[in-house]
C-alpha atoms as a PDB file:
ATOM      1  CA  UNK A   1      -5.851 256.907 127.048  1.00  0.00           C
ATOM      2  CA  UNK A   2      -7.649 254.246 124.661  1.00  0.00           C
ATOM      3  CA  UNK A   3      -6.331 251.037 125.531  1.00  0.00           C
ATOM      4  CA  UNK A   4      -5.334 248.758 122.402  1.00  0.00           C
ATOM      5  CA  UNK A   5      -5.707 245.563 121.647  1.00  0.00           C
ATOM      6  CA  UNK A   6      -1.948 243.900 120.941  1.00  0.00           C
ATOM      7  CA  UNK A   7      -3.580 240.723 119.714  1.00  0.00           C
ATOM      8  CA  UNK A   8      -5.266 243.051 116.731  1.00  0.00           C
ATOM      9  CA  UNK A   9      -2.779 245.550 116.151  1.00  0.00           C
ATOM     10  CA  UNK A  10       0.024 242.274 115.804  1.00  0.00           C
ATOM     11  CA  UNK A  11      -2.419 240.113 113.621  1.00  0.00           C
ATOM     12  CA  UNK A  12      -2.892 243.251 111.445  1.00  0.00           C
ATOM     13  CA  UNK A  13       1.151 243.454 111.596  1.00  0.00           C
ATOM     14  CA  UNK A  14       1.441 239.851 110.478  1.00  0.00           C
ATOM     15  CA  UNK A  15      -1.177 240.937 107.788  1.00  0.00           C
ATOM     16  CA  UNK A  16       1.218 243.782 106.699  1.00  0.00           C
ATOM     17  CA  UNK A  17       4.183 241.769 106.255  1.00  0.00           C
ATOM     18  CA  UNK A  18       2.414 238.783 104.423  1.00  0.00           C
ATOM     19  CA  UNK A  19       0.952 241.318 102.073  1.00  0.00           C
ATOM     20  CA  UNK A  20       4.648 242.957 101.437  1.00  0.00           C
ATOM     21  CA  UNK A  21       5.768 239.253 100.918  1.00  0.00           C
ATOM     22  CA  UNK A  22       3.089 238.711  97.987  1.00  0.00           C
ATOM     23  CA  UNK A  23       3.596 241.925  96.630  1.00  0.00           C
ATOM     24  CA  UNK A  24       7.442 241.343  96.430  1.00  0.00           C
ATOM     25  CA  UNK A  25       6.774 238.274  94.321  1.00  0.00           C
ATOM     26  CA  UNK A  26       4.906 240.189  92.154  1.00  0.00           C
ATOM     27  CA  UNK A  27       7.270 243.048  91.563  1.00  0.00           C
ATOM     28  CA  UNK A  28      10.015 240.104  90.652  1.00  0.00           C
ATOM     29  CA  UNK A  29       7.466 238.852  87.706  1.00  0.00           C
ATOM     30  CA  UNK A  30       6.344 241.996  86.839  1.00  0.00           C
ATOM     31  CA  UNK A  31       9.389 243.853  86.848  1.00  0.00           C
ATOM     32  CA  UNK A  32      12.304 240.990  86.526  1.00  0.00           C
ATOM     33  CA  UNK A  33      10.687 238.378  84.385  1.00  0.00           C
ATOM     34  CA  UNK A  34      10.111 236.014  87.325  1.00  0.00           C
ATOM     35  CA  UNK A  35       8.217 233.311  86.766  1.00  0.00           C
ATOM     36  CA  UNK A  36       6.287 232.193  90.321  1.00  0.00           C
ATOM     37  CA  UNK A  37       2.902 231.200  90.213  1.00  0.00           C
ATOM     38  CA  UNK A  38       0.788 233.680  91.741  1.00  0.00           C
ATOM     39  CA  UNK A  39      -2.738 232.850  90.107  1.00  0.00           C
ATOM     40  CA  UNK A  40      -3.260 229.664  91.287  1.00  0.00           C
ATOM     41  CA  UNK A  41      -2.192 227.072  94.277  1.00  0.00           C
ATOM     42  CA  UNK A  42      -0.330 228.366  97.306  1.00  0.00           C
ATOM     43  CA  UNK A  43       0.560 231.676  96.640  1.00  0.00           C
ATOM     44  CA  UNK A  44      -3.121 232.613  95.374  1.00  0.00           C
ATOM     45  CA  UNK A  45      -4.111 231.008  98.895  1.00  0.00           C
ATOM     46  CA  UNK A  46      -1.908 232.994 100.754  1.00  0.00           C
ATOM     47  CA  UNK A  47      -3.052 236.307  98.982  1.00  0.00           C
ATOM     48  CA  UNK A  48      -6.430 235.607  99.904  1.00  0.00           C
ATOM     49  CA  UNK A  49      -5.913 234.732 103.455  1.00  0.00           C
ATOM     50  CA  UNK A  50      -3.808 238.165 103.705  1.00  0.00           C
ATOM     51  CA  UNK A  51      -6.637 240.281 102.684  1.00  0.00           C
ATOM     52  CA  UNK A  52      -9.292 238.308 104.569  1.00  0.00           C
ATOM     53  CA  UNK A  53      -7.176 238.791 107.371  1.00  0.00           C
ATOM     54  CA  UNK A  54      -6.569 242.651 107.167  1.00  0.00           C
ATOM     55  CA  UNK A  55     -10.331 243.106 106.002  1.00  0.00           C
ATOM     56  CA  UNK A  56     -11.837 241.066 108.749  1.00  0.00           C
ATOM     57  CA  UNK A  57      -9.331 243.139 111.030  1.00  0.00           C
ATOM     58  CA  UNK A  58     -11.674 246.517 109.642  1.00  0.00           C
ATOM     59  CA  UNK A  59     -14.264 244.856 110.782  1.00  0.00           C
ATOM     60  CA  UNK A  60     -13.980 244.139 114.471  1.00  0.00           C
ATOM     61  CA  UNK A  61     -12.016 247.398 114.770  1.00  0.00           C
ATOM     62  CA  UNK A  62     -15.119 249.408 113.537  1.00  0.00           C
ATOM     63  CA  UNK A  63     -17.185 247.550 116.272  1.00  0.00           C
ATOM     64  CA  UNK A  64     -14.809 248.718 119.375  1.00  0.00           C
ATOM     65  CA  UNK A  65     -14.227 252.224 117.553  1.00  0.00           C
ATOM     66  CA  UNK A  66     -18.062 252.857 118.169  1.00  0.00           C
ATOM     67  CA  UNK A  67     -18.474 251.103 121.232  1.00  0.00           C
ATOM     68  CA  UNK A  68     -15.758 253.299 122.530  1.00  0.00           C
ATOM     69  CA  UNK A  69     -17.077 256.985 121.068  1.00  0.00           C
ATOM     70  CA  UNK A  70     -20.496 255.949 119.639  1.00  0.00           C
ATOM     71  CA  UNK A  71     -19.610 258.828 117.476  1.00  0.00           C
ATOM     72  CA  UNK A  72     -22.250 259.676 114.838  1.00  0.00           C
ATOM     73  CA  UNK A  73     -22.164 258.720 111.265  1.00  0.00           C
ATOM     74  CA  UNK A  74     -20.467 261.776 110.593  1.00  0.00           C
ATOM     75  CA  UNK A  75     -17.495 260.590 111.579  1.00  0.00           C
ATOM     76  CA  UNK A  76     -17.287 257.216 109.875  1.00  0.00           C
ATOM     77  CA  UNK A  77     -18.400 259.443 106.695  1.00  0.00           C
ATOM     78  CA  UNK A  78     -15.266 261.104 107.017  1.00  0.00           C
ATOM     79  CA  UNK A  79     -13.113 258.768 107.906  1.00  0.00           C
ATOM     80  CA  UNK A  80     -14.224 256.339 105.068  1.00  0.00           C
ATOM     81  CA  UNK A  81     -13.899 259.198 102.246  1.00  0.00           C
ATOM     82  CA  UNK A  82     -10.208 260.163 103.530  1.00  0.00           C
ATOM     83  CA  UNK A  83      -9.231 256.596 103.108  1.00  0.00           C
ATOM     84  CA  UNK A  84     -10.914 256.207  99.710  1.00  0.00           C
ATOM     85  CA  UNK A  85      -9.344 259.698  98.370  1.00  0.00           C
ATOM     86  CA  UNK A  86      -6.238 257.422  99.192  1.00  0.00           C
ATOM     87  CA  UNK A  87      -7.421 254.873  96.633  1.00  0.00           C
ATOM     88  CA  UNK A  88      -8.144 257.230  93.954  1.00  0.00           C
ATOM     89  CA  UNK A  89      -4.563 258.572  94.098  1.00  0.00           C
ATOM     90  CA  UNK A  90      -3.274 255.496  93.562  1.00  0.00           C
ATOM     91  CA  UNK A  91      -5.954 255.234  90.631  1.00  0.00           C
ATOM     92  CA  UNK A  92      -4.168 258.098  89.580  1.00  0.00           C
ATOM     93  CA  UNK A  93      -0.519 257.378  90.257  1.00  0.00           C
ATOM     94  CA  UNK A  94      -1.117 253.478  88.742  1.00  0.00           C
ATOM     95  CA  UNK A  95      -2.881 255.029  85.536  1.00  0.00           C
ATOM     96  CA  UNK A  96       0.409 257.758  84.694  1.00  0.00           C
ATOM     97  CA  UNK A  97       2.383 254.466  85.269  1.00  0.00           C
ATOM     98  CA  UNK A  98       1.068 251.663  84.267  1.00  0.00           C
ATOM     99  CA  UNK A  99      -1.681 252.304  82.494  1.00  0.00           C
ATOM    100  CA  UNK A 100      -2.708 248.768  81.728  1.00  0.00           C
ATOM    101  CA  UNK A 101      -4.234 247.282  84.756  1.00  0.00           C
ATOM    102  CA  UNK A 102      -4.575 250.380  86.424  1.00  0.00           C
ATOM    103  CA  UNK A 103      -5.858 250.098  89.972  1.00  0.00           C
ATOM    104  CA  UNK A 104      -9.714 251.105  89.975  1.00  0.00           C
ATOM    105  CA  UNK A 105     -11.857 249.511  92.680  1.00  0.00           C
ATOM    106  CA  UNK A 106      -8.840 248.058  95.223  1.00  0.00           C
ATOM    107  CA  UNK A 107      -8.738 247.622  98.533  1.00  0.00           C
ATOM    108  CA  UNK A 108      -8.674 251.345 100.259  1.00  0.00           C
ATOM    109  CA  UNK A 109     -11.439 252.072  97.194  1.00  0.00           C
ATOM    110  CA  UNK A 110     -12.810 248.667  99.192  1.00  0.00           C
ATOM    111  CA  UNK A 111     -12.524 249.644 102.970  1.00  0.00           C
ATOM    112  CA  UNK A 112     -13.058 253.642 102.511  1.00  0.00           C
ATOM    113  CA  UNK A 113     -17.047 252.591 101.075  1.00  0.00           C
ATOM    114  CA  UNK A 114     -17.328 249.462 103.373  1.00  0.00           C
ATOM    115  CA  UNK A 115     -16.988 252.200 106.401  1.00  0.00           C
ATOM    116  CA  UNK A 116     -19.604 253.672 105.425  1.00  0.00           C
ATOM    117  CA  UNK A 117     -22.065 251.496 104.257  1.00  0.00           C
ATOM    118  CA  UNK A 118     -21.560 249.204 107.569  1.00  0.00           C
ATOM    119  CA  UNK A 119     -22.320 252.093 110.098  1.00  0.00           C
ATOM    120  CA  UNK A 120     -26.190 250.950 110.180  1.00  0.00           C
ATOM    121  CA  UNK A 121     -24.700 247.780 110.499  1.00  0.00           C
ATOM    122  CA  UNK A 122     -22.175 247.685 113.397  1.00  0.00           C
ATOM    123  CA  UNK A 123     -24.827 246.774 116.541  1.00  0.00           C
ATOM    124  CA  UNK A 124     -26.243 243.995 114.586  1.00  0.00           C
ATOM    125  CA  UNK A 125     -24.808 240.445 115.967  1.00  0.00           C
ATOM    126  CA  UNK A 126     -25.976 237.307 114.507  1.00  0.00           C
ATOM    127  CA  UNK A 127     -27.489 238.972 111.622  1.00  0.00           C
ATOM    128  CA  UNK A 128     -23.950 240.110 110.280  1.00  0.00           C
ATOM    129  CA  UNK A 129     -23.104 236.972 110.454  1.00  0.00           C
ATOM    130  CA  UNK A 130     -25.655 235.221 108.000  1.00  0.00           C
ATOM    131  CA  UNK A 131     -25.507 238.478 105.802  1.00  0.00           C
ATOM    132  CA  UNK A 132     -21.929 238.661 105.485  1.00  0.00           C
ATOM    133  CA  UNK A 133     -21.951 234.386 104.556  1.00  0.00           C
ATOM    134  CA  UNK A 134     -24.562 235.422 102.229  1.00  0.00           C
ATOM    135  CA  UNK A 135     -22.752 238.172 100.388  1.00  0.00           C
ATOM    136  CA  UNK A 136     -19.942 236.193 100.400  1.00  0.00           C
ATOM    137  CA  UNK A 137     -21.506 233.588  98.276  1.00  0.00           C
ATOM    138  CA  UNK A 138     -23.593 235.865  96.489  1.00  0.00           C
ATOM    139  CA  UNK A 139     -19.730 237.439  95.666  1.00  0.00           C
ATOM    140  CA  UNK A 140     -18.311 234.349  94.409  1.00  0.00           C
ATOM    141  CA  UNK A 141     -21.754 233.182  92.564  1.00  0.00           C
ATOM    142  CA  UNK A 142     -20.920 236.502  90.401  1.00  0.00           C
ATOM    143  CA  UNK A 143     -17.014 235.635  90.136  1.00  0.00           C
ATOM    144  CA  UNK A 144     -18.527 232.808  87.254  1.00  0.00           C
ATOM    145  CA  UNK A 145     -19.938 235.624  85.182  1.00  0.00           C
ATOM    146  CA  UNK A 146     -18.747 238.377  83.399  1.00  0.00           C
ATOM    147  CA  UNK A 147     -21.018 241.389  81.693  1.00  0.00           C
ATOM    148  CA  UNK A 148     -21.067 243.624  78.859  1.00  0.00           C
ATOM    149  CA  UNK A 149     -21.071 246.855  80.993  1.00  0.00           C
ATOM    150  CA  UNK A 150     -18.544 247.951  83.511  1.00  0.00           C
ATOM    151  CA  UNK A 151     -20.510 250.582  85.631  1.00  0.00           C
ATOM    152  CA  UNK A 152     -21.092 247.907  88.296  1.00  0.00           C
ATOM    153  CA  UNK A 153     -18.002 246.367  88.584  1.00  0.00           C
ATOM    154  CA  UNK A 154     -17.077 248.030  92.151  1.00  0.00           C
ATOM    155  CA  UNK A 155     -19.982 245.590  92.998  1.00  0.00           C
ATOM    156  CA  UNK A 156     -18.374 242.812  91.692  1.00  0.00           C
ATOM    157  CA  UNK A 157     -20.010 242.827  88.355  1.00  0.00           C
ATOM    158  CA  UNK A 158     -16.650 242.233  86.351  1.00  0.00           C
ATOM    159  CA  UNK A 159     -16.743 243.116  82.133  1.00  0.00           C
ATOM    160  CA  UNK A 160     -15.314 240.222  80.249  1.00  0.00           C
ATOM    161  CA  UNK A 161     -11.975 242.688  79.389  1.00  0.00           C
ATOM    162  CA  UNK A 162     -11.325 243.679  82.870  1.00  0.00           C
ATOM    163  CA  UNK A 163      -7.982 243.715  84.617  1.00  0.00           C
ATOM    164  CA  UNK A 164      -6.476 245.158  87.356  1.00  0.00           C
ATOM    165  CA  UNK A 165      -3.624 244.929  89.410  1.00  0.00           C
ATOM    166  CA  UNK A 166      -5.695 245.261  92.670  1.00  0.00           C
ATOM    167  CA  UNK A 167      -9.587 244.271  92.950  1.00  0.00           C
ATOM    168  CA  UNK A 168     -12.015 244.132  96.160  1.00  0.00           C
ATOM    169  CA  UNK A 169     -15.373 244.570  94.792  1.00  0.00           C
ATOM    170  CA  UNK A 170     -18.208 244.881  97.381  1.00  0.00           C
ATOM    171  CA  UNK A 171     -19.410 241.231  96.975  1.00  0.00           C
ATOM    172  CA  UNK A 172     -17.610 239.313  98.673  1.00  0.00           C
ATOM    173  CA  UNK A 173     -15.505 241.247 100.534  1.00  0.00           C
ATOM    174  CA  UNK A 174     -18.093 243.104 102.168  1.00  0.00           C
ATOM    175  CA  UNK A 175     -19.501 239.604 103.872  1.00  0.00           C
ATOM    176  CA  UNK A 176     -15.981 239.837 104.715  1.00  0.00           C
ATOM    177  CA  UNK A 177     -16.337 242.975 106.844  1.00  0.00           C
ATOM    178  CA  UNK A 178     -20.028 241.895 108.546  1.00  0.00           C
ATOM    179  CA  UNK A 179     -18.220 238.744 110.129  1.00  0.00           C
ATOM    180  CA  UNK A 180     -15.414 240.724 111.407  1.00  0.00           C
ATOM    181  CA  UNK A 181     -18.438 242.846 112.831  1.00  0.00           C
ATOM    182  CA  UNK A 182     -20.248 239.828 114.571  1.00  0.00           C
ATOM    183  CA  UNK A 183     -16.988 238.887 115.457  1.00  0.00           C
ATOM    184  CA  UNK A 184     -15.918 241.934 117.153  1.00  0.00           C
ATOM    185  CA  UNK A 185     -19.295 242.697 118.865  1.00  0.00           C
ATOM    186  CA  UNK A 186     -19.076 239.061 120.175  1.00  0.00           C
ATOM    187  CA  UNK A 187     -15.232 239.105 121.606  1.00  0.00           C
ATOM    188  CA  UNK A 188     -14.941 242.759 122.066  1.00  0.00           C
ATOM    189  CA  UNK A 189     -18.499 243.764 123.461  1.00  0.00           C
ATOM    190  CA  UNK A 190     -18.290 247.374 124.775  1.00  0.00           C
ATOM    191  CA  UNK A 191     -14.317 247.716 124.308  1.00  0.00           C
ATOM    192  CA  UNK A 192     -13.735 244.893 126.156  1.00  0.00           C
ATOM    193  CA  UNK A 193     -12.145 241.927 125.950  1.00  0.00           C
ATOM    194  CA  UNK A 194     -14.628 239.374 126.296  1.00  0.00           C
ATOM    195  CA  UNK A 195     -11.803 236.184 126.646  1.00  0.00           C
ATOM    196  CA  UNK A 196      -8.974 235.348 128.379  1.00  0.00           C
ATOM    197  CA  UNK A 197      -5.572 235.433 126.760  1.00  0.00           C
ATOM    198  CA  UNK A 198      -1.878 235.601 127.451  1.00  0.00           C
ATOM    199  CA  UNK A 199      -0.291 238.885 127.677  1.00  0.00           C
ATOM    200  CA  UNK A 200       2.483 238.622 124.837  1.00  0.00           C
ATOM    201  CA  UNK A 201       2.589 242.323 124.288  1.00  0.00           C
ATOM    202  CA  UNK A 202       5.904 242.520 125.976  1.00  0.00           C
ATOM    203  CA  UNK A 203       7.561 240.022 123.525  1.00  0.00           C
ATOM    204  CA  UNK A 204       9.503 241.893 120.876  1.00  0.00           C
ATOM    205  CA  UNK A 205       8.020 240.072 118.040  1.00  0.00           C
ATOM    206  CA  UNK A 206       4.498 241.181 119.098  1.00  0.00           C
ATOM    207  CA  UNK A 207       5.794 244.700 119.969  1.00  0.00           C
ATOM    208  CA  UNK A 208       6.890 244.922 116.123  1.00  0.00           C
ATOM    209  CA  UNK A 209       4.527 243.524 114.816  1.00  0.00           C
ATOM    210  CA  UNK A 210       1.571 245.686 116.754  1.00  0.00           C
ATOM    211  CA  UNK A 211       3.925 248.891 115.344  1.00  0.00           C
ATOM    212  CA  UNK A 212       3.600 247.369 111.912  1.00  0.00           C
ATOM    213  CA  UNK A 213      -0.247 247.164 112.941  1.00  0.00           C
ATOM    214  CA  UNK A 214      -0.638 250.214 114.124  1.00  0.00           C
ATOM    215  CA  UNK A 215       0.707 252.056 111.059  1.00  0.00           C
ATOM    216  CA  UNK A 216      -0.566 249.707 108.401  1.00  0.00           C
ATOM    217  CA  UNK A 217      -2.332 252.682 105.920  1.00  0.00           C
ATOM    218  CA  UNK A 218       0.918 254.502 105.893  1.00  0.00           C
ATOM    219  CA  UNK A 219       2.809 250.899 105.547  1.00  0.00           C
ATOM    220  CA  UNK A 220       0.640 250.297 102.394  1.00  0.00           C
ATOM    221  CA  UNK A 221       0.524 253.915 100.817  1.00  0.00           C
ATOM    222  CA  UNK A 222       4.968 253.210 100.585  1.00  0.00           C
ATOM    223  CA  UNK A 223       5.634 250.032 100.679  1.00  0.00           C
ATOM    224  CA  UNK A 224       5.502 249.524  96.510  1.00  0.00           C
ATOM    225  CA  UNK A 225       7.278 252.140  95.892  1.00  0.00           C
ATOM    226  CA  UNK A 226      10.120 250.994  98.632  1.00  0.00           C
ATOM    227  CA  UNK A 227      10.127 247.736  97.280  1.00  0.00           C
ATOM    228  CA  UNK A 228      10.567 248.900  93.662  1.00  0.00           C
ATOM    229  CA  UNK A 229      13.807 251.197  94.524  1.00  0.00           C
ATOM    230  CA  UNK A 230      15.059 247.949  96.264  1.00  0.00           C
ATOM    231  CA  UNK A 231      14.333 245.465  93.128  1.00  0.00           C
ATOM    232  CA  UNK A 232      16.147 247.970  90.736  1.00  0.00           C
ATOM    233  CA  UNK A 233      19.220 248.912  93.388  1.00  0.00           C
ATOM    234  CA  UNK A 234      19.215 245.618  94.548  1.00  0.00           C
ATOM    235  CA  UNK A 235      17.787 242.987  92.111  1.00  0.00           C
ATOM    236  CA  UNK A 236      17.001 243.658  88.550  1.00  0.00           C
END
């Protein structure tokens, strides 16, 4: 049996439930006629923190994934179109409706292409590092501009008229994914923990959060539409 990592499947929990949080803010101004700010200050900090958090999460997972198997690219092929054929039904399901901001590059688009575009990339140490600070600034150097075509803007090349509900274009977010790569080659080297810590696995806060962790895609895939039946019943 593979033995998993509480600390990452809990953090990724945490990540789960701050993401819900944001996204039930949202639902209240797009749905009730809320007015919290979501663009700017605090909450616009939080949202990015949540993603960073779940994306840098990818990361280090993909590096104990392959140290564990060092399956072929094959695999990682797979497993990175199954979770982008997620995003495109929700392409699907946000453009019947919403239409209007329709989700087109978002984050399982995001993570499905970053899995496989990172497999030449997972024994790499230091480099990921300076690559994925580079692309990160490279990403928000391109956040300034916009462009009169919109073929690129899964790169991060965004048309003046854009908008979307959900956006993770490769740059930055994929300097996003190289440090959690570095990060989890450096702490996780082989599978193994590489530090000591204290066992809080047995806590029951950690033990629901690490169940949040663990099921995080299927978390995501429901969790609008849960919260949306609980706004009308409940709420609006």
């Amino acid at each position: 049996m593979k033995t998993r990592f509480w600390e990452i499947d809990s953090l990724r929990g945490l990540a789960i439930l701050m993401m819900i949080s944001f996204h039930f803010l949202y639902d209240l101004n797009f749905f009730g006629n809320y007015n919290f700010n979501l663009h700017s200050g605090f909450w616009w900090l939080f949202a990015r923190i949540t993603a960073a958090i779940f994306i840098l999460l990818v990361g280090i997972s993909l590096t104990i994934s392959y140290s564990r198997t060092k399956a072929p690219f094959t695999k990682y092929l797979k497993r990175g179109l199954k979770i982008f054929s997620w995003g495109l039904l929700i392409t699907i399901a946000t453009f019947i409706f919403l239409r209007n901001g329709f989700i087109i590059f978002g984050v399982l688009h995001f993570i499905g292409i970053a899995i496989i575009i990172a497999y030449p990339l997972i024994r790499l140490r230091i480099k990921n590092l300076i690559l994925g600070i580079f692309f990160i600034l490279i990403g928000i150097y391109l956040s300034a501009f916009t462009f009169n075509f919109p073929y690129l803007l899964w790169l991060g090349l965004t048309p003046a008229s854009f908008y979307t509900f959900d956006y993770f274009p490769i740059l930055p977010w994929f300097g996003v994914i190289l440090i959690g790569i570095f990060l989890g080659n450096k702490l996780y080297p082989n599978a193994k923990r590489s530090f000591n810590i204290i066992d809080l696995s047995k806590l029951r806060i950690i033990k629901l959060l690490s169940f949040l962790g663990r099921h995080s895609l299927f978390i995501y895939l429901l969790h609008q539409p849960v919260l949306i039946a609980l706004l009308y019943l409940f709420v609006l």
